[in-house]
N, C-alpha and C. Protein backbone atom coordinates (compact mmCIF):
# COMPACT_ATOMS: atom_id res chain seq x y z
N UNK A 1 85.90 91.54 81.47
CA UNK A 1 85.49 90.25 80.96
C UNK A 1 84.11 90.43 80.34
N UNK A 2 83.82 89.47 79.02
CA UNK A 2 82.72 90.12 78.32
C UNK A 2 81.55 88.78 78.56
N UNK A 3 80.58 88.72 79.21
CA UNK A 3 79.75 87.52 79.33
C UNK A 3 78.52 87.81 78.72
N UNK A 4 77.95 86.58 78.04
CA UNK A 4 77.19 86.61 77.08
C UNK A 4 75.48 85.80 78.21
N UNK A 5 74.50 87.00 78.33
CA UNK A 5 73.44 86.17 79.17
C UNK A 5 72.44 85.32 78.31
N UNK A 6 72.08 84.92 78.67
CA UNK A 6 71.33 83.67 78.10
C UNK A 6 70.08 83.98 77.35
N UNK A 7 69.52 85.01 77.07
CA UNK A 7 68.94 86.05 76.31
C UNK A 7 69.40 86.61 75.32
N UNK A 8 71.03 86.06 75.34
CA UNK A 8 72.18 86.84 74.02
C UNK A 8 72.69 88.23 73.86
N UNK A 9 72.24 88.96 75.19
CA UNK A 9 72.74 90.08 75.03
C UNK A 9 74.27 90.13 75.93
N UNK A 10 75.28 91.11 75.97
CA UNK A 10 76.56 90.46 76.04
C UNK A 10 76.77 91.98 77.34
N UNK A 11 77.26 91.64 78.20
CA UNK A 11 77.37 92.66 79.69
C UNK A 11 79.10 92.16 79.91
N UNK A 12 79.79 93.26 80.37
CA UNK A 12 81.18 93.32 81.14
C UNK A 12 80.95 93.47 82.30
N UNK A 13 81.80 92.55 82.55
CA UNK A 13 81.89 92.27 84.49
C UNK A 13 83.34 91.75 84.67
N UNK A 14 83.48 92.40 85.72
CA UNK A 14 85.05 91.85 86.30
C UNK A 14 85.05 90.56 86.53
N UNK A 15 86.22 90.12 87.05
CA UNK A 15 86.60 88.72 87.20
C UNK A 15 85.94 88.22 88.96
N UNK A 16 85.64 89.53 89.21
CA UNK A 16 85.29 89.49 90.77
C UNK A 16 83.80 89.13 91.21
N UNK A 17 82.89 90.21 90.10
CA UNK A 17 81.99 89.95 89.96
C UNK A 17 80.92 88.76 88.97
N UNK A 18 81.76 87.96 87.84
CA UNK A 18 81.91 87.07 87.41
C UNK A 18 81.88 85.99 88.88
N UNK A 19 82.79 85.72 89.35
CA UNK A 19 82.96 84.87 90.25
C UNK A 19 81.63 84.69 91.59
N UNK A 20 81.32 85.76 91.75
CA UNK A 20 80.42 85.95 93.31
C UNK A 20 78.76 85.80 92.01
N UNK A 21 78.69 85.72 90.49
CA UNK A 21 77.18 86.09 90.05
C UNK A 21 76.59 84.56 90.60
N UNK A 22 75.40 85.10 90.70
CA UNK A 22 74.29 83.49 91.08
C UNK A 22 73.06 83.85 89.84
N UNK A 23 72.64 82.50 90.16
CA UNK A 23 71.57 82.52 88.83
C UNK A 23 70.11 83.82 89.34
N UNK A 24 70.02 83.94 90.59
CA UNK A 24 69.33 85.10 90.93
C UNK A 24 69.95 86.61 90.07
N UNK A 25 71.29 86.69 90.25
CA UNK A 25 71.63 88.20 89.83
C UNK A 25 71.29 87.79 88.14
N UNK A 26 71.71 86.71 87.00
CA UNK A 26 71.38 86.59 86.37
C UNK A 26 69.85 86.60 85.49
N UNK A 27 69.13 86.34 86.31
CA UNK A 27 67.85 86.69 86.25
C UNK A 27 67.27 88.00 86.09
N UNK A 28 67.98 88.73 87.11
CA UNK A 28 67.90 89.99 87.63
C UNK A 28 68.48 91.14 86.24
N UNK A 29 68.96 90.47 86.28
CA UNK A 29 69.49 91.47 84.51
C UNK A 29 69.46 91.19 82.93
N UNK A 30 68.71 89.67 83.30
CA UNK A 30 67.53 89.67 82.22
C UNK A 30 66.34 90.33 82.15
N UNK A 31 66.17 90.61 83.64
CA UNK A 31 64.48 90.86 83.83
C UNK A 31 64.67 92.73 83.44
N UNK A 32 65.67 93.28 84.10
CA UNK A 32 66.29 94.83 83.29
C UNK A 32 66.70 95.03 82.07
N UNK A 33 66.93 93.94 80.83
CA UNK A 33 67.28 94.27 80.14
C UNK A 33 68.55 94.78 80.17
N UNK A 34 69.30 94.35 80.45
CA UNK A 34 70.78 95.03 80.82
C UNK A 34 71.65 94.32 79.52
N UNK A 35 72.37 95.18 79.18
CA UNK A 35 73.52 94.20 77.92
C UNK A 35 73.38 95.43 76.55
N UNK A 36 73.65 94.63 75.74
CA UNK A 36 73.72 94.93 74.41
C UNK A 36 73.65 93.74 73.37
N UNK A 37 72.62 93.53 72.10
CA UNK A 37 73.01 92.89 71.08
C UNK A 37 74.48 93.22 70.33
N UNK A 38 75.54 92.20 70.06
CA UNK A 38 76.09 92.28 69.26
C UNK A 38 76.57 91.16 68.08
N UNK A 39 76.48 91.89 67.18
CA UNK A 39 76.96 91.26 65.62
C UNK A 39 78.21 90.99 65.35
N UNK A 40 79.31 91.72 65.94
CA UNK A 40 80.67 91.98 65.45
C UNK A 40 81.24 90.38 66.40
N UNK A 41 82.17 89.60 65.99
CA UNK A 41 82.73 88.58 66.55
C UNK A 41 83.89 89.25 67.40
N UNK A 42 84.14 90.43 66.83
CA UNK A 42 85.52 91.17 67.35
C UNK A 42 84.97 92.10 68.64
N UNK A 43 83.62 92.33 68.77
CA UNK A 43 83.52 93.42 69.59
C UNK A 43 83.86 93.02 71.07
N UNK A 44 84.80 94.19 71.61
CA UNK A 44 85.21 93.99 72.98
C UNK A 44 87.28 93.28 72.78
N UNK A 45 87.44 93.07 71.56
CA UNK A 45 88.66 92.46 70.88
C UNK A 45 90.04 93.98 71.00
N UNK A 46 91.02 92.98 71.40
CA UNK A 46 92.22 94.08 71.15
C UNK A 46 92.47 94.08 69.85
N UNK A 47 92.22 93.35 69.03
CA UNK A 47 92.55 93.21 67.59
C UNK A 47 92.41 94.79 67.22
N UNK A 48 91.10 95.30 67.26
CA UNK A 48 90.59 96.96 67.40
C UNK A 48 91.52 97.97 67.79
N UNK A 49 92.06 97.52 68.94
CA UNK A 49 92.73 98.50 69.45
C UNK A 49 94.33 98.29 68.59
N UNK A 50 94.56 99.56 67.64
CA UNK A 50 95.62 99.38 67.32
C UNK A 50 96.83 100.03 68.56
N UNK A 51 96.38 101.02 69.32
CA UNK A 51 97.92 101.44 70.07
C UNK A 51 97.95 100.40 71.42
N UNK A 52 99.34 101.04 71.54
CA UNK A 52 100.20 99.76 72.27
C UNK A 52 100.87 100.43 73.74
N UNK A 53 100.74 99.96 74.75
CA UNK A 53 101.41 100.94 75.75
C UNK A 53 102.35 100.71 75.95
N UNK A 54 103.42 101.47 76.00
CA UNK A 54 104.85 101.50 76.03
C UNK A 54 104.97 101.52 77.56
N UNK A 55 105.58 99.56 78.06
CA UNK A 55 106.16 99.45 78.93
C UNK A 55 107.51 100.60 79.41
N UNK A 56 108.05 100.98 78.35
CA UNK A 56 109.22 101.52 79.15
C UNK A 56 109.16 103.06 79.41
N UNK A 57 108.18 103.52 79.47
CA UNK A 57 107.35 104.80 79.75
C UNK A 57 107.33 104.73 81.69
N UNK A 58 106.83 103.78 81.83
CA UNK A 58 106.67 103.35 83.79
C UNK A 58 107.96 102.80 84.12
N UNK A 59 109.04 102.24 83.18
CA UNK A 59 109.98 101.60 84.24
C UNK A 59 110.94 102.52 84.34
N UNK A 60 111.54 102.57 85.38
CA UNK A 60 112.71 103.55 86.05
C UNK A 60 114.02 103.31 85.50
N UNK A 61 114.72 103.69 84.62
CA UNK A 61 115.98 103.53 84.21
C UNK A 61 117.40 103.88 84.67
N UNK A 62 117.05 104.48 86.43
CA UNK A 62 118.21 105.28 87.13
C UNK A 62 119.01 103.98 87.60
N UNK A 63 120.28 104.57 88.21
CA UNK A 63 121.43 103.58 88.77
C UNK A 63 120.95 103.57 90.32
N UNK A 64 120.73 102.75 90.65
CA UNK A 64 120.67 102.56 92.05
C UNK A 64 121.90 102.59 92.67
N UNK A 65 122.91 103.45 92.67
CA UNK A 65 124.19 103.12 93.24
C UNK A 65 125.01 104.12 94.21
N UNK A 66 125.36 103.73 95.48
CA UNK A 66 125.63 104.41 96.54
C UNK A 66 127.22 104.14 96.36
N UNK A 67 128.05 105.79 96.78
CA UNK A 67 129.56 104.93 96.73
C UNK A 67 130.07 104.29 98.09
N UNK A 68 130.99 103.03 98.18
CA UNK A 68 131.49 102.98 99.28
C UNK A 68 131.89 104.20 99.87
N UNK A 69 131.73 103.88 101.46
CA UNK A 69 132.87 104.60 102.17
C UNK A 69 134.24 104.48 102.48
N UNK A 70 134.86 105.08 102.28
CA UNK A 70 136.80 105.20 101.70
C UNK A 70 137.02 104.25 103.65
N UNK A 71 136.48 105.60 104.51
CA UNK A 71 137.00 105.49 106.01
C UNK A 71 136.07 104.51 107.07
N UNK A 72 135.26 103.79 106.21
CA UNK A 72 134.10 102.62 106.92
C UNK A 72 133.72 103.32 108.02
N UNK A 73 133.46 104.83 108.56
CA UNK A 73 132.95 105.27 109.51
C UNK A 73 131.87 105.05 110.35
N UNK A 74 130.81 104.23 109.62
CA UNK A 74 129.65 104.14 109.25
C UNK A 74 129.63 102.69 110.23
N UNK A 75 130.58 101.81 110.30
CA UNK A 75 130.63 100.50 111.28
C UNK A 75 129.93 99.77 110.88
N UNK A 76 129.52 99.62 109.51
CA UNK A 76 128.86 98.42 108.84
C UNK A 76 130.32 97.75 108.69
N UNK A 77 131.05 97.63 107.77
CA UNK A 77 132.37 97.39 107.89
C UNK A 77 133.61 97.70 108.57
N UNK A 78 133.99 97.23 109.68
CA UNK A 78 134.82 98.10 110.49
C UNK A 78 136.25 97.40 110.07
N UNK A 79 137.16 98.13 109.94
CA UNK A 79 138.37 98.13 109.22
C UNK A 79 139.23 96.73 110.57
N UNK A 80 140.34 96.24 109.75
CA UNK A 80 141.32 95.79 110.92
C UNK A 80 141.50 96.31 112.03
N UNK A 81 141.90 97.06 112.67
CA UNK A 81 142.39 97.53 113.68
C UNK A 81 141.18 97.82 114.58
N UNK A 82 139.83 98.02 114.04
CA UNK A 82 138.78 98.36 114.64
C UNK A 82 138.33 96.53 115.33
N UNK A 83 139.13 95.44 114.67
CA UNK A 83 137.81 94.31 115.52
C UNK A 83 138.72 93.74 116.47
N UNK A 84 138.11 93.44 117.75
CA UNK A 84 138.28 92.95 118.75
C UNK A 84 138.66 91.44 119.09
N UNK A 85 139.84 90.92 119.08
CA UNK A 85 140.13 89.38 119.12
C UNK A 85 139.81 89.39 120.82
N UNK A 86 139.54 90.02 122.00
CA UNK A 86 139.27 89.39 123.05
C UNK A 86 137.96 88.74 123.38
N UNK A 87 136.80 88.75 121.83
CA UNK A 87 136.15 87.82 122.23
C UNK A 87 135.75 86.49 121.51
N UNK A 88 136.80 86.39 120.76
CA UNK A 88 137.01 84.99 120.48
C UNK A 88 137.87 84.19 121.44
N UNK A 89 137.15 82.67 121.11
CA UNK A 89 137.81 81.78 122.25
C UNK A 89 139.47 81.02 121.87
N UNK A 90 140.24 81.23 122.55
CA UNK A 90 141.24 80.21 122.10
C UNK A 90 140.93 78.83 121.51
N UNK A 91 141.57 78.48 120.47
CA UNK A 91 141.24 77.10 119.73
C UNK A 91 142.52 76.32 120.57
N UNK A 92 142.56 75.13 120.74
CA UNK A 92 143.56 74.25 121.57
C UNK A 92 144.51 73.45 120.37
N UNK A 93 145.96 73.62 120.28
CA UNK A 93 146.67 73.25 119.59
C UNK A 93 146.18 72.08 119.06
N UNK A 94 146.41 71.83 117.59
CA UNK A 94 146.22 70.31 116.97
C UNK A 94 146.79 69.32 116.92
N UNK A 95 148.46 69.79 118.21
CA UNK A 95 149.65 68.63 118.05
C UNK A 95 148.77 67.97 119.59
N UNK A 96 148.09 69.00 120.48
CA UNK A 96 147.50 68.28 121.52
C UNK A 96 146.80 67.52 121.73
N UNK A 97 145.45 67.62 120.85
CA UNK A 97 144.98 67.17 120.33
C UNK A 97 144.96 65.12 119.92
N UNK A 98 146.25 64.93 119.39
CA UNK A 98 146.39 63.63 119.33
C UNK A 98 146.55 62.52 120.66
């Protein structure tokens, strides 16, 4: 971030340090001379920067893909014959019911 001190000379500071400055630290880097004059309206501008970073340089283009298992060995899915009806409860007929 490019901030302009009140003396007109122009200092970069993060958004962090932007946030926490007090009129003491401001002072403080008038009284050092800290900054730079500038003329250019563009300086510090992406306009300048002609290259461009190629998002698809960082993103990962692989298949994330695992195959099922044929024989559900694994008991995440356990086949028919593998689940247990003795611990479900009997439901009571719906002709009884009435």
């Amino acid at each position: 971030m490019i901030y302009q001190l009140p003396n007109g000379k122009v200092i970069n500071l993060s958004v962090e340090d932007y946030l926490d400055l007090t009129d003491q630290d401001i002072q403080y880097l008038i009284s050092i001379n800290a900054g730079d004059h500038v003329t250019s309206p563009f300086y510090g501008s992406s306009i300048k920067n002609k290259g461009r970073k190629n998002p698809s340089s960082d993103y990962d283009k692989s298949i994330d893909y695992t195959p099922e298992d044929e024989d559900k060995s694994h008991g995440d899915n356990p086949g028919e014959d593998e689940i247990s009806t003795d611990e479900f409860l009997d439901f009571p007929d719906t002709e009884k019911l009435d």
